[in-house]
Protein backbone atom coordinates (compact mmCIF):
# COMPACT_ATOMS: atom_id res chain seq x y z
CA UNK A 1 0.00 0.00 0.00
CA UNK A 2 1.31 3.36 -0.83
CA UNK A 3 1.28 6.52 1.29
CA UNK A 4 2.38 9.83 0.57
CA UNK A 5 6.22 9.13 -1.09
CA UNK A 6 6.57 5.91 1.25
CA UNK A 7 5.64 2.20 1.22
CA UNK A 8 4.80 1.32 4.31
CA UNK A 9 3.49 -2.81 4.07
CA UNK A 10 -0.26 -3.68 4.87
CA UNK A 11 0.01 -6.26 7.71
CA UNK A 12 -2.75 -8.59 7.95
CA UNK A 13 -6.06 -7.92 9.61
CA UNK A 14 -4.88 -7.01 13.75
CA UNK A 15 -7.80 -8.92 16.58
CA UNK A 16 -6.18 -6.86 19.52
CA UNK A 17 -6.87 -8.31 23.19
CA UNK A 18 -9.89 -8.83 24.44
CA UNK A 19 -11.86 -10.48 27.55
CA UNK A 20 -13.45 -13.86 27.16
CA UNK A 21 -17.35 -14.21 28.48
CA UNK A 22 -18.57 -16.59 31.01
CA UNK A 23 -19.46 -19.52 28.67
CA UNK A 24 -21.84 -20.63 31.63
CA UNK A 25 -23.74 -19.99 34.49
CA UNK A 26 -21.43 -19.08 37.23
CA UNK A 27 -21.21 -20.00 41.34
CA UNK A 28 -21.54 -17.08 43.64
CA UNK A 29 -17.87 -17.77 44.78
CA UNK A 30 -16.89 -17.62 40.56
CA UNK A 31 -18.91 -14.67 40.13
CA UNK A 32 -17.47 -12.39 43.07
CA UNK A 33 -13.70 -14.12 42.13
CA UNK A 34 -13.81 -13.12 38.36
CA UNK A 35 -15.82 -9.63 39.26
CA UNK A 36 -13.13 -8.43 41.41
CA UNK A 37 -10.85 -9.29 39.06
CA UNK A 38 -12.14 -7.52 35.95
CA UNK A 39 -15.89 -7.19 36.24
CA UNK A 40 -16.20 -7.76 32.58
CA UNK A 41 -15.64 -11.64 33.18
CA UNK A 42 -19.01 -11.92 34.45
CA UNK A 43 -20.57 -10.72 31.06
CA UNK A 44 -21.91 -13.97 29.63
CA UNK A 45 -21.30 -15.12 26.12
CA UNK A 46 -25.05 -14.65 25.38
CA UNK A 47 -24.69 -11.21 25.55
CA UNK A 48 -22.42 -11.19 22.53
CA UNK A 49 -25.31 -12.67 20.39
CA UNK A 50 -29.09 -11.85 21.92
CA UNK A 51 -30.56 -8.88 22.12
CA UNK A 52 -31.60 -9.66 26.04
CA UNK A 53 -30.19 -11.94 28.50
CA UNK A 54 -31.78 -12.73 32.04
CA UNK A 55 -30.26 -14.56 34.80
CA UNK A 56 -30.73 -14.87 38.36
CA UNK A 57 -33.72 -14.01 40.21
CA UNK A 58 -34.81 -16.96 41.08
CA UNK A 59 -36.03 -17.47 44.74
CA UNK A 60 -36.07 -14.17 45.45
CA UNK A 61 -32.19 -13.72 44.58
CA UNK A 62 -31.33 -10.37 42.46
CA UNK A 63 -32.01 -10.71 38.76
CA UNK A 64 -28.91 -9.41 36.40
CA UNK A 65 -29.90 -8.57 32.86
CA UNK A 66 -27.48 -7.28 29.86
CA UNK A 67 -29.13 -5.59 26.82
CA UNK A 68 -27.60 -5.60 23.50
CA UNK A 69 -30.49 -4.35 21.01
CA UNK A 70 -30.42 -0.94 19.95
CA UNK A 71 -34.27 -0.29 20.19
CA UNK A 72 -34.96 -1.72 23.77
CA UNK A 73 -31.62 0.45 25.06
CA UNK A 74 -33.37 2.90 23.99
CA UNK A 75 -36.16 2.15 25.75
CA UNK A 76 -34.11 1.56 29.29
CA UNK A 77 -32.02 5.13 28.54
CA UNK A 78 -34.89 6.98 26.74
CA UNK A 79 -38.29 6.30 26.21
CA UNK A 80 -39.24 4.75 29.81
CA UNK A 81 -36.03 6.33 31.69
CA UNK A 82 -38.47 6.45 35.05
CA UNK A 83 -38.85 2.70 34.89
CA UNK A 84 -34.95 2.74 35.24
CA UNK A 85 -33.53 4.83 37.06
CA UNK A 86 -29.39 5.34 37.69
CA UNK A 87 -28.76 2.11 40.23
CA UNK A 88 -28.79 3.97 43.57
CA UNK A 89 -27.33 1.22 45.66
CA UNK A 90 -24.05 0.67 43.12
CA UNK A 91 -23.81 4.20 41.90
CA UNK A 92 -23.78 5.98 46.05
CA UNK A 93 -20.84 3.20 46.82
CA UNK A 94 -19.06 3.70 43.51
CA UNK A 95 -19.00 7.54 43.42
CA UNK A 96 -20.65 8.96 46.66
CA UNK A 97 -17.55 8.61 48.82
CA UNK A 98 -15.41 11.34 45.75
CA UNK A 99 -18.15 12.88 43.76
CA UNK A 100 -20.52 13.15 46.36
CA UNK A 101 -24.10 15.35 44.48
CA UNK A 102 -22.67 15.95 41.35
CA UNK A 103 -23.64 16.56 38.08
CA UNK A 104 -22.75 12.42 37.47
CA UNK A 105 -24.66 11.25 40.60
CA UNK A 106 -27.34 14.16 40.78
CA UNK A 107 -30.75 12.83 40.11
CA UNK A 108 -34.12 14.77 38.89
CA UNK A 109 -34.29 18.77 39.06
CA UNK A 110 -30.79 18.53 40.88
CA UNK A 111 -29.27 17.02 38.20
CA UNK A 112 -31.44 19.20 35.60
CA UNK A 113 -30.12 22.57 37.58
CA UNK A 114 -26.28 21.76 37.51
CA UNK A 115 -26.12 20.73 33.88
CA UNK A 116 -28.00 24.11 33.02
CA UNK A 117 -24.82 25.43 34.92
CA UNK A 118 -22.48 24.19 33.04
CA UNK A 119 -23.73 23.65 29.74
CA UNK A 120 -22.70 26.94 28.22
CA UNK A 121 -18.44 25.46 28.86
CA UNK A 122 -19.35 22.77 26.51
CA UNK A 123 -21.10 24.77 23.47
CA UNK A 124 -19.77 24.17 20.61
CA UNK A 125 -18.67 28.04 19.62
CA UNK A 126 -16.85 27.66 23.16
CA UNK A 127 -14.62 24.29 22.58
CA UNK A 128 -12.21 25.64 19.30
CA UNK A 129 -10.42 28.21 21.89
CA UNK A 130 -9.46 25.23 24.38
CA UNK A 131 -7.67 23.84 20.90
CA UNK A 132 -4.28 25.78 21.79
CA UNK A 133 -4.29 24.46 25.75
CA UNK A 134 -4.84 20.91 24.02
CA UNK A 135 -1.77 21.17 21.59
CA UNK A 136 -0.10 22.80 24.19
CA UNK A 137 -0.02 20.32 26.73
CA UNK A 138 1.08 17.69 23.78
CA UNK A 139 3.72 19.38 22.52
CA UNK A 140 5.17 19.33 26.49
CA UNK A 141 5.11 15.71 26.90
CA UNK A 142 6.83 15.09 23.37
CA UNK A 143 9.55 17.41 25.01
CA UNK A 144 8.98 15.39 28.25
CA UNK A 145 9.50 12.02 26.00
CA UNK A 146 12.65 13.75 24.51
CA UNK A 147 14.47 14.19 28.03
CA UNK A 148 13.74 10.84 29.10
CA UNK A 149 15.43 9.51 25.82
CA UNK A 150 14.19 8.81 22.55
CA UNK A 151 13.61 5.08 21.38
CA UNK A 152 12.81 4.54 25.21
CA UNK A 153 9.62 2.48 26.13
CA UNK A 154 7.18 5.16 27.85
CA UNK A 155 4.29 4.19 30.23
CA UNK A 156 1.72 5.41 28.02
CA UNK A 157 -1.18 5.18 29.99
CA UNK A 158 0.41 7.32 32.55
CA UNK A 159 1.74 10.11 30.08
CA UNK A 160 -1.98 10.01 28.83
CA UNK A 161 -3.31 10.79 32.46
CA UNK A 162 -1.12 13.59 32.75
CA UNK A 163 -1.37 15.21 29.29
CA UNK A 164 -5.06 15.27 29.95
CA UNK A 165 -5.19 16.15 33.08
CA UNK A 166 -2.96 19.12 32.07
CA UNK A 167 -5.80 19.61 29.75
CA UNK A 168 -8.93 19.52 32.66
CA UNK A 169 -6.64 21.96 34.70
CA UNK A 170 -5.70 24.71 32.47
CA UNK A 171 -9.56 24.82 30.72
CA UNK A 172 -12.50 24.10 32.00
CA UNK A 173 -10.69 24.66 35.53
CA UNK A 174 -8.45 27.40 34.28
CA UNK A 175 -5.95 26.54 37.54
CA UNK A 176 -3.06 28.58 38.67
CA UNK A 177 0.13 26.47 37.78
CA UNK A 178 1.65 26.51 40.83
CA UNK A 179 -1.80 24.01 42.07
CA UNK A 180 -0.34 20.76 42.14
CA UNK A 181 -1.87 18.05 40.15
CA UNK A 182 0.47 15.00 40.61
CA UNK A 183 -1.04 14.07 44.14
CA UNK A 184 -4.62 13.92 42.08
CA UNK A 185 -3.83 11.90 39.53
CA UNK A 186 -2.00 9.53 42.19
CA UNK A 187 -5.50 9.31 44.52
CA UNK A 188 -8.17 8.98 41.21
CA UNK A 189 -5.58 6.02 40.53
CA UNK A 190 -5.30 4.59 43.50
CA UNK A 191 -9.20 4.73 44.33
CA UNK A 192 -10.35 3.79 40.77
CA UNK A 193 -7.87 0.21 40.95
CA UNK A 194 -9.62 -1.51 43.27
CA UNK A 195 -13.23 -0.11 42.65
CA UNK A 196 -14.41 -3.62 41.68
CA UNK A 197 -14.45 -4.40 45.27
CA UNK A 198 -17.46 -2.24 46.14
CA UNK A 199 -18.97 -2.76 42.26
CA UNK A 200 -19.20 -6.62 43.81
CA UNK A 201 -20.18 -5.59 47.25
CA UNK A 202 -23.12 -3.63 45.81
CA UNK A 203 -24.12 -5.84 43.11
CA UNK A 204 -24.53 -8.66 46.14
CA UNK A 205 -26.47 -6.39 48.50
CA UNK A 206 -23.22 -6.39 51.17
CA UNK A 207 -23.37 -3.75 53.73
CA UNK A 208 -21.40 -0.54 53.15
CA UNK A 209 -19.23 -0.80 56.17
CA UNK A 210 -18.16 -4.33 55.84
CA UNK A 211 -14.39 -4.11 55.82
CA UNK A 212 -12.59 -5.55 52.16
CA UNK A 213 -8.79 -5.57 51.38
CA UNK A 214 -8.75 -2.37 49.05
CA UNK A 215 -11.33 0.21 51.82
CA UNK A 216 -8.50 1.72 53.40
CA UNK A 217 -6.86 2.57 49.97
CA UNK A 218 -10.03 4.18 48.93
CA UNK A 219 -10.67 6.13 51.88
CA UNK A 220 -7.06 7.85 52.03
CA UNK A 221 -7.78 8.69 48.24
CA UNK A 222 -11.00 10.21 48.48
CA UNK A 223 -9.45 12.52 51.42
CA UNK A 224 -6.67 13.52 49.75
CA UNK A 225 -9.05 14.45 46.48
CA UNK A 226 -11.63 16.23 48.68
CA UNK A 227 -8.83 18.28 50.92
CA UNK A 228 -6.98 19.14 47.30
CA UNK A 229 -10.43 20.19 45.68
CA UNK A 230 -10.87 22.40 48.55
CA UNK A 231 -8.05 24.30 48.73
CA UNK A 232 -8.85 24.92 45.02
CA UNK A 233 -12.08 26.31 45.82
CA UNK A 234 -10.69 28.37 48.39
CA UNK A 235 -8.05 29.92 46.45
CA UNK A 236 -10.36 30.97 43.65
CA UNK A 237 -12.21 32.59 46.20
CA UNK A 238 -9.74 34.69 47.41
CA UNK A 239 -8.65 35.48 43.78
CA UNK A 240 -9.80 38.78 42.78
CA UNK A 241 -9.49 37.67 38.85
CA UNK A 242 -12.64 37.84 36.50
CA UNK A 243 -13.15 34.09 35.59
CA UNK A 244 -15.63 32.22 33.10
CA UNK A 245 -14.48 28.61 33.91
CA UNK A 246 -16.29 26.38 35.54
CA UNK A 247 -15.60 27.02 39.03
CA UNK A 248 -16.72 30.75 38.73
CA UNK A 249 -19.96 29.72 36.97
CA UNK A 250 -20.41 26.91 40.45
CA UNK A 251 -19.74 30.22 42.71
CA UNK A 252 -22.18 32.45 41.12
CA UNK A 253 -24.81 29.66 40.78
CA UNK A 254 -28.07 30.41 42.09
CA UNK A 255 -30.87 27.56 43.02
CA UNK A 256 -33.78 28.49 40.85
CA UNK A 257 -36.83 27.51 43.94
CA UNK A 258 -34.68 28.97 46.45
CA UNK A 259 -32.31 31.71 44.88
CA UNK A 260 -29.86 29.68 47.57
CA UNK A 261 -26.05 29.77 46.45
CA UNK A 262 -24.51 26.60 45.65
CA UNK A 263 -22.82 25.20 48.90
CA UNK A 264 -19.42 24.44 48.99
CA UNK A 265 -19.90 20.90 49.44
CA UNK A 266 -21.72 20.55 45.73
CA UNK A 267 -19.10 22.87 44.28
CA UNK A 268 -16.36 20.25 45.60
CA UNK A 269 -18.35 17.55 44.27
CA UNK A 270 -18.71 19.42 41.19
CA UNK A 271 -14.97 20.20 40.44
CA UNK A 272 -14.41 16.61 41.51
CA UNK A 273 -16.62 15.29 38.94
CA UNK A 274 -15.19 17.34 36.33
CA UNK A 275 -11.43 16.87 37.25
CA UNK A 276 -11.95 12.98 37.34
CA UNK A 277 -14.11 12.00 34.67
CA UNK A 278 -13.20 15.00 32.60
CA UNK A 279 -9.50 13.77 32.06
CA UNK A 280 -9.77 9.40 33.04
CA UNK A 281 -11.79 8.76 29.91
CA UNK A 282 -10.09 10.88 27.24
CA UNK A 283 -6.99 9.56 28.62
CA UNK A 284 -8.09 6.19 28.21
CA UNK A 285 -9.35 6.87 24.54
CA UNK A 286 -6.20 8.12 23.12
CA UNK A 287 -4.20 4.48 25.38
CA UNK A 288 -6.22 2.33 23.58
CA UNK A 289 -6.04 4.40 20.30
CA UNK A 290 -2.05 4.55 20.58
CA UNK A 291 -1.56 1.25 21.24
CA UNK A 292 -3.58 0.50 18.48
CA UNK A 293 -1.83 2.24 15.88
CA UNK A 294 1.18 0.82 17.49
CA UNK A 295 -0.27 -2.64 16.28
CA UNK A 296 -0.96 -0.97 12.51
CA UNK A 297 1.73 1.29 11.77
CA UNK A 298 0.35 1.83 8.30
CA UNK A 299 -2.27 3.75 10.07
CA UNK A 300 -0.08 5.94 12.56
CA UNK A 301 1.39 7.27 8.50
CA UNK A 302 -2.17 7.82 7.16
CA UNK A 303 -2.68 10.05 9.98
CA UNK A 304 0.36 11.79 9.99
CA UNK A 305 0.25 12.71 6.63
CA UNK A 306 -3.50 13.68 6.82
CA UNK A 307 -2.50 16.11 9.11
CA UNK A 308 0.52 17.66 7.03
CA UNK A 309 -2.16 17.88 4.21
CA UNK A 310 -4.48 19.64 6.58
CA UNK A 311 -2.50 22.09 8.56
CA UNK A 312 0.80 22.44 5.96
CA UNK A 313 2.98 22.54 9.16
CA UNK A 314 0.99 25.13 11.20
CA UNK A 315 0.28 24.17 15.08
CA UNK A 316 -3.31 22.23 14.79
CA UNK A 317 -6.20 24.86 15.89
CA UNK A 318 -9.62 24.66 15.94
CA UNK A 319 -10.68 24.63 12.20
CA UNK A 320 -8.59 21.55 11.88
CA UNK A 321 -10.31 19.43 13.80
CA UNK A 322 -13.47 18.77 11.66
CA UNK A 323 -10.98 17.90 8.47
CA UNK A 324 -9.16 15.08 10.36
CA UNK A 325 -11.53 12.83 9.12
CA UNK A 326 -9.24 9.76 9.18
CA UNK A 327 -7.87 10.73 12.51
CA UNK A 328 -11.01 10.69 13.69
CA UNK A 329 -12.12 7.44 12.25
CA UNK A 330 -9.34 5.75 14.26
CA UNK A 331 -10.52 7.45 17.71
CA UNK A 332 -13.82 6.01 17.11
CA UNK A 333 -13.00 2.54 15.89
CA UNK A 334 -10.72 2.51 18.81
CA UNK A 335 -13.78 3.79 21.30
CA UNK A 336 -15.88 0.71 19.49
CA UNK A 337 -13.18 -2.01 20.65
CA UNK A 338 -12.01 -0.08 23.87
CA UNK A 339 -14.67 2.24 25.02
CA UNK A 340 -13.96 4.07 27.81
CA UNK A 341 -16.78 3.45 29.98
CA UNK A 342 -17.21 -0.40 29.18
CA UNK A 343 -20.59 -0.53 30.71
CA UNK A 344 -23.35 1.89 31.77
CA UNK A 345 -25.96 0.26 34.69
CA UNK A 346 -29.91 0.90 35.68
CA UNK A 347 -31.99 -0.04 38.32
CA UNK A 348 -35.69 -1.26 37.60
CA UNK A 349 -38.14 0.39 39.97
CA UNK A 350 -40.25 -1.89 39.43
CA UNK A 351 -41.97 -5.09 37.76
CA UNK A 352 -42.21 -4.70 34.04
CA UNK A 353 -41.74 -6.08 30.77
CA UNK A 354 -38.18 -5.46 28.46
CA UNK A 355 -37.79 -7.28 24.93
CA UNK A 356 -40.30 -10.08 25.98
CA UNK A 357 -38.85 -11.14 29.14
CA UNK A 358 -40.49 -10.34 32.67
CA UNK A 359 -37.92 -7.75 34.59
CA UNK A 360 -38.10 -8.16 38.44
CA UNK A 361 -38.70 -4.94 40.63
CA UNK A 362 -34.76 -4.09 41.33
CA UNK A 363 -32.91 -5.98 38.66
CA UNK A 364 -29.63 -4.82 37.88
CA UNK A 365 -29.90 -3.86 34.52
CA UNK A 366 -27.25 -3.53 32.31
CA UNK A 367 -25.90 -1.54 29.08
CA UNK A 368 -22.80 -3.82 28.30
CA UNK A 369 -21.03 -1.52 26.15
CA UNK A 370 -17.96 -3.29 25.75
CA UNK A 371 -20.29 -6.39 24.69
CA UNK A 372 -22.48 -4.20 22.58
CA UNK A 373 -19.27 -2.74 20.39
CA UNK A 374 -18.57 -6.54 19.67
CA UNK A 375 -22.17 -7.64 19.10
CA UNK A 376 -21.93 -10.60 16.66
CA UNK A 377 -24.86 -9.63 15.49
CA UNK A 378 -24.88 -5.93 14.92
CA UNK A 379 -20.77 -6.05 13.72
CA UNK A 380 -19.38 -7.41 11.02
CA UNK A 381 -16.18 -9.11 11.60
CA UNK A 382 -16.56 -7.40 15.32
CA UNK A 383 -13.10 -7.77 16.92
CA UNK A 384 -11.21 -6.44 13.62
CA UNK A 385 -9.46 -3.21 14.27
CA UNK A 386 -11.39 -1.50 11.13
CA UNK A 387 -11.25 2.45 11.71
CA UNK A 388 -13.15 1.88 7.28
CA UNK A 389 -15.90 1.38 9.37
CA UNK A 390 -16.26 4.98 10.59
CA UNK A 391 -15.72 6.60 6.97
CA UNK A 392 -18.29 9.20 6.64
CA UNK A 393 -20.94 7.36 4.27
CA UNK A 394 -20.74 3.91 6.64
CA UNK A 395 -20.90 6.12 9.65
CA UNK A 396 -24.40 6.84 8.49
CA UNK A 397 -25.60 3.52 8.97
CA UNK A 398 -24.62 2.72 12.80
CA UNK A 399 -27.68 3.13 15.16
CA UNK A 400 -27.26 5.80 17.67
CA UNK A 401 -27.93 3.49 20.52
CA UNK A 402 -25.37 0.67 18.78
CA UNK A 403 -22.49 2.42 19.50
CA UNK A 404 -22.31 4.56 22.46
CA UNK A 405 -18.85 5.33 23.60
CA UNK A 406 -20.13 8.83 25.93
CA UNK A 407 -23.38 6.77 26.94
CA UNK A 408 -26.83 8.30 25.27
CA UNK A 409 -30.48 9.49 26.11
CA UNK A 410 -30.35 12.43 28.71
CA UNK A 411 -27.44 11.69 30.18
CA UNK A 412 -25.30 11.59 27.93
CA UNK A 413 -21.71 12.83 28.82
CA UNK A 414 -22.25 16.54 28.85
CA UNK A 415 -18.37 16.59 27.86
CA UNK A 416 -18.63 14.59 24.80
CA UNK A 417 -17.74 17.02 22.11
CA UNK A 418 -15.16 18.53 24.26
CA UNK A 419 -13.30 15.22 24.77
CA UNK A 420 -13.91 14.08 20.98
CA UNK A 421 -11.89 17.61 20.39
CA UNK A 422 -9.05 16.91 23.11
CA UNK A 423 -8.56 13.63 21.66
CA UNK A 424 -8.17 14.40 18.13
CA UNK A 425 -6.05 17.20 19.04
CA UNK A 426 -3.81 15.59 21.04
CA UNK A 427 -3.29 12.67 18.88
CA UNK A 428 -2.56 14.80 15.82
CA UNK A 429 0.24 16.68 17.72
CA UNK A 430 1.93 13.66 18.90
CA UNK A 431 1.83 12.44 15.60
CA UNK A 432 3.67 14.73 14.22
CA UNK A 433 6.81 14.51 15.39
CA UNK A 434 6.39 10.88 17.38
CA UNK A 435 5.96 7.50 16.17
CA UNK A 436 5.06 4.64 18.94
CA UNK A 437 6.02 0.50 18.49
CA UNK A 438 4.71 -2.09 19.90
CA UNK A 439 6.53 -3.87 23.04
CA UNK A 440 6.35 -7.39 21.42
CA UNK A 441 4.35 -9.70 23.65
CA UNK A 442 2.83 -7.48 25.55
CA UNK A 443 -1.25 -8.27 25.25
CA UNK A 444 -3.08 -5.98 28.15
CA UNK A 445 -6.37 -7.43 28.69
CA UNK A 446 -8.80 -4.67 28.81
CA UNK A 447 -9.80 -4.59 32.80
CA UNK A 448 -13.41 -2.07 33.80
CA UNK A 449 -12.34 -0.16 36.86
CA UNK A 450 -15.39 2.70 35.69
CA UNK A 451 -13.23 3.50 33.32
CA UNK A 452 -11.07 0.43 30.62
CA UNK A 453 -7.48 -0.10 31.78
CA UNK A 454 -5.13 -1.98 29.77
CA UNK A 455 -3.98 -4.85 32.73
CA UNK A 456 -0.19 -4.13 33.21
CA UNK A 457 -0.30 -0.70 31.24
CA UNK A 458 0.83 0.47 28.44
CA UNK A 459 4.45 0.31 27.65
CA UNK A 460 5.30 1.24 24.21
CA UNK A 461 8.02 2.59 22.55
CA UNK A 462 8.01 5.95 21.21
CA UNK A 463 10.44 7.73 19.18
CA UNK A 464 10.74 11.33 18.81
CA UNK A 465 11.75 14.15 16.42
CA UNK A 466 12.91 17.11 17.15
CA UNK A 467 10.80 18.76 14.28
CA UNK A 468 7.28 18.36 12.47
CA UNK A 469 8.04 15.33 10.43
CA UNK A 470 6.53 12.74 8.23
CA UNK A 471 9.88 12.04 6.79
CA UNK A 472 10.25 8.46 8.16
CA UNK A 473 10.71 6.31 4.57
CA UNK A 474 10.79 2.82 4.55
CA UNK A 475 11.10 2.71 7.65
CA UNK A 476 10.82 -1.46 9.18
CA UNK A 477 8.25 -1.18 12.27
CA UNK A 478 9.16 -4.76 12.68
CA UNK A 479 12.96 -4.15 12.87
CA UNK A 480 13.47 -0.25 13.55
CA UNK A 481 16.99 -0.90 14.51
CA UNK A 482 18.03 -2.93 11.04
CA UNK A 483 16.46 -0.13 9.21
CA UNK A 484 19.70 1.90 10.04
CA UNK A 485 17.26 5.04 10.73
CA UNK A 486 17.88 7.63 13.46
CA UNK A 487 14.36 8.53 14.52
CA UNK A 488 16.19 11.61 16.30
CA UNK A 489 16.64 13.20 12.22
CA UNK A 490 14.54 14.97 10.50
């Protein structure tokens, strides 16, 4: 295959890890063993194939259900949202102890209010002026990657959490650079790693205060994320500046029944919300998406040269990112086979009816989005690495509720366009003047911990240039070394 003035060779199709379903029914001791292990385990191989699948719930046990057909998610997310509401029990153990009220856990006219708060951050004529933060903040970790020594092996998934936190911080949050972000990104790590444990404790109706190897972990997190959030909010306070980021519009919020302020508590949980999902997902994405294009070089070239063709060598802005088309493409295929949040869960309030089976008051219903992107039924050739099948005209054809990498219905991830933006944007840059290789036997399963973690990270190798560059030639991704080319030349 030939791209731009190179030859780069078109290796055959890549299947990239994935997780293997429960071929059968499994014990309660099987089910809480492979849960806390990677809670994706538990998804039966049914899921992959039927629209519905219902287990449990027999003598008067909990009944589990995972949907995989377009029209009746819909129905759970959309249409008859009351009869499902966000799974109270899971969702206050799961986020309560960091995010507390927030816009993610918020339910009814308290949810309604705070996303009328913040909406205007995420319009659309807002997001091309974060562009230059974005590019910004990867252009410093190519330096970063530089320093430590090109043709190293980088922990990826690491330099994506900070490159995006970076991100978070200096836009929507518009903090002072002396605030300190390293001790954040250590506590959302440490309390997100073992989260399974109270994902199983809820799902089995265990009391919140029985003890498990990972609560003291979590605890010592969420303080240290709380105490850091509010010092934040304190130092804005005393900052005379005029501010439009998010934490001014939280101060200036009014209730509209009681014309109350917002308390400090929900402007903690708030900035919590933002600062954790707002950065752990994109930085997820663009893992996944690296290490994917590690796997198919011939795509990290497409890219690059798409994006010499679309900025001729001027720092990607804002009217780029629409005309990354291909760029874009590999994001999304990336999203289908990785997507960030690998499942989204519901609650039935009470006895009803879904896709012709009878659904128990309480079930623990269940988008399975990891399962859904690799439907056998609604993919073809489903765990191909394909980014073809996000080319405008077949994009057309995928139902909205068939791929869902931000969620859908109402609560869809307010941030969705924003991170689409920081994603591309970030990618592009590194592209540039980086190319990334494959550690050779490295296979990270994908592990849900709320967000998909590759199990052992992501070491890859990158190499670095010290100028915009798709001047790499024939250059032998399977032996960079014999190729006799310094990756340090332009």
């Amino acid at each position: 295959m030939t791209i731009s003035n190179y030859t780069v060779l078109d290796d055959p199709p890549l299947y990239p890890p994935t997780v293997a379903p429960a071929q059968r029914t499994l014990s309660l001791p099987e089910f809480l063993y492979k849960l806390v292990r990677n809670p994706l385990r538990v998804t039966p191989d049914l899921a992959y194939q039927q629209p519905i699948t219902v287990l449990g719930g027999k003598g008067g046990g909990r009944q589990y259900v995972w949907l995989a057909e377009p029209e009746l998610i819909k129905t759970v997310l959309l249409d008859e949202r009351a009869k499902f509401p966000k799974s109270s029990d899971i969702d206050e153990r799961i986020f309560g102890p960091i995010l507390g009220d927030g816009i993610l856990t918020a339910k009814g006219a308290d949810w309604r209010w705070q996303r009328q708060i913040v909406a205007p951050l995420f319009r659309s004529s807002e997001l091309a002026d974060y562009v230059p933060k974005m590019t910004t903040a990867a252009e410093d970790l190519l330096e970063d990657w530089r320093n430590r020594g090109s043709r190293m092996v980088q922990p990826i998934d690491r330099d994506m959490t900070k490159v995006t936190f970076a991100v978070i911080a200096s836009t929507i949050m518009t903090a002072d650079e002396s605030f300190d972000t390293a001790p954040m990104e250590k506590a959302i790590d440490d309390y997100l790693a073992k989260i399974s444990w109270e994902i199983a404790y809820g799902m089995l109706n265990v009391p919140n205060w029985l003890w498990h190897p990972a609560k003291r972990r979590m605890r010592v997190a969420q303080d240290t994320l709380r105490a850091a959030v509010t010092e934040l909010v304190r130092a804005h306070r005393k900052d005379e500046a005029e501010r439009d980021d998010l934490l001014a519009r939280l101060m200036k919020a009014r209730h509209p029944e009681t014309d109350e302020p917002m308390p400090d508590a929900l402007i903690i949980d708030n900035v919590l919300t933002f600062l954790a999902a707002g950065h752990e997902t994109t930085a997820k994405a663009l893992t996944w998406t690296i290490y994917l294009l590690a796997r198919a070089p011939h795509w990290q070239e497409r890219i690059a040269q798409e994006v010499k063709d679309v900025t001729r060598g001027a720092p990607i802005d804002g009217t780029h990112i629409d005309r990354l088309i291909q760029t874009q493409q590999v994001l999304k295929e990336s999203m289908r086979l990785y997507p960030p949040v690998p499942l989204i869960s519901r609650q039935s309030a009470g006895a009803t009816e879904l896709g012709g089976e009878k659904i128990k008051e309480r079930a623990f219903v269940t988008v399975p989005i990891f399962s859904l992107h690799r439907h056998r039924k609604l993919w073809h050739d489903p765990d191909r690495f394909d980014p073809t099948r996000f080319a405008p005209e077949r994009e057309k054809s995928i139902n909205r509720y068939q791929y869902m990498p931000f969620g859908a219905g109402p609560r869809i991830c307010i941030g969705a366009s924003f991170a689409m933006m920081e994603a591309t944007a970030i990618l592009a840059t590194l592209l540039r003047r980086a190319r990334f290789e494959w550690v050779r036997g490295h296979a990270p399963e994908p592990i849900s911990r709320v967000t998909l973690r590759p199990k052992g990270g992501m070491p890859l190798r990158v190499w670095v240039s010290s100028t915009p560059t798709t001047n790499w030639h024939s250059l032998s991704y399977r032996d960079p070394d014999a190729a006799g080319f310094d990756r340090n030349t332009t």
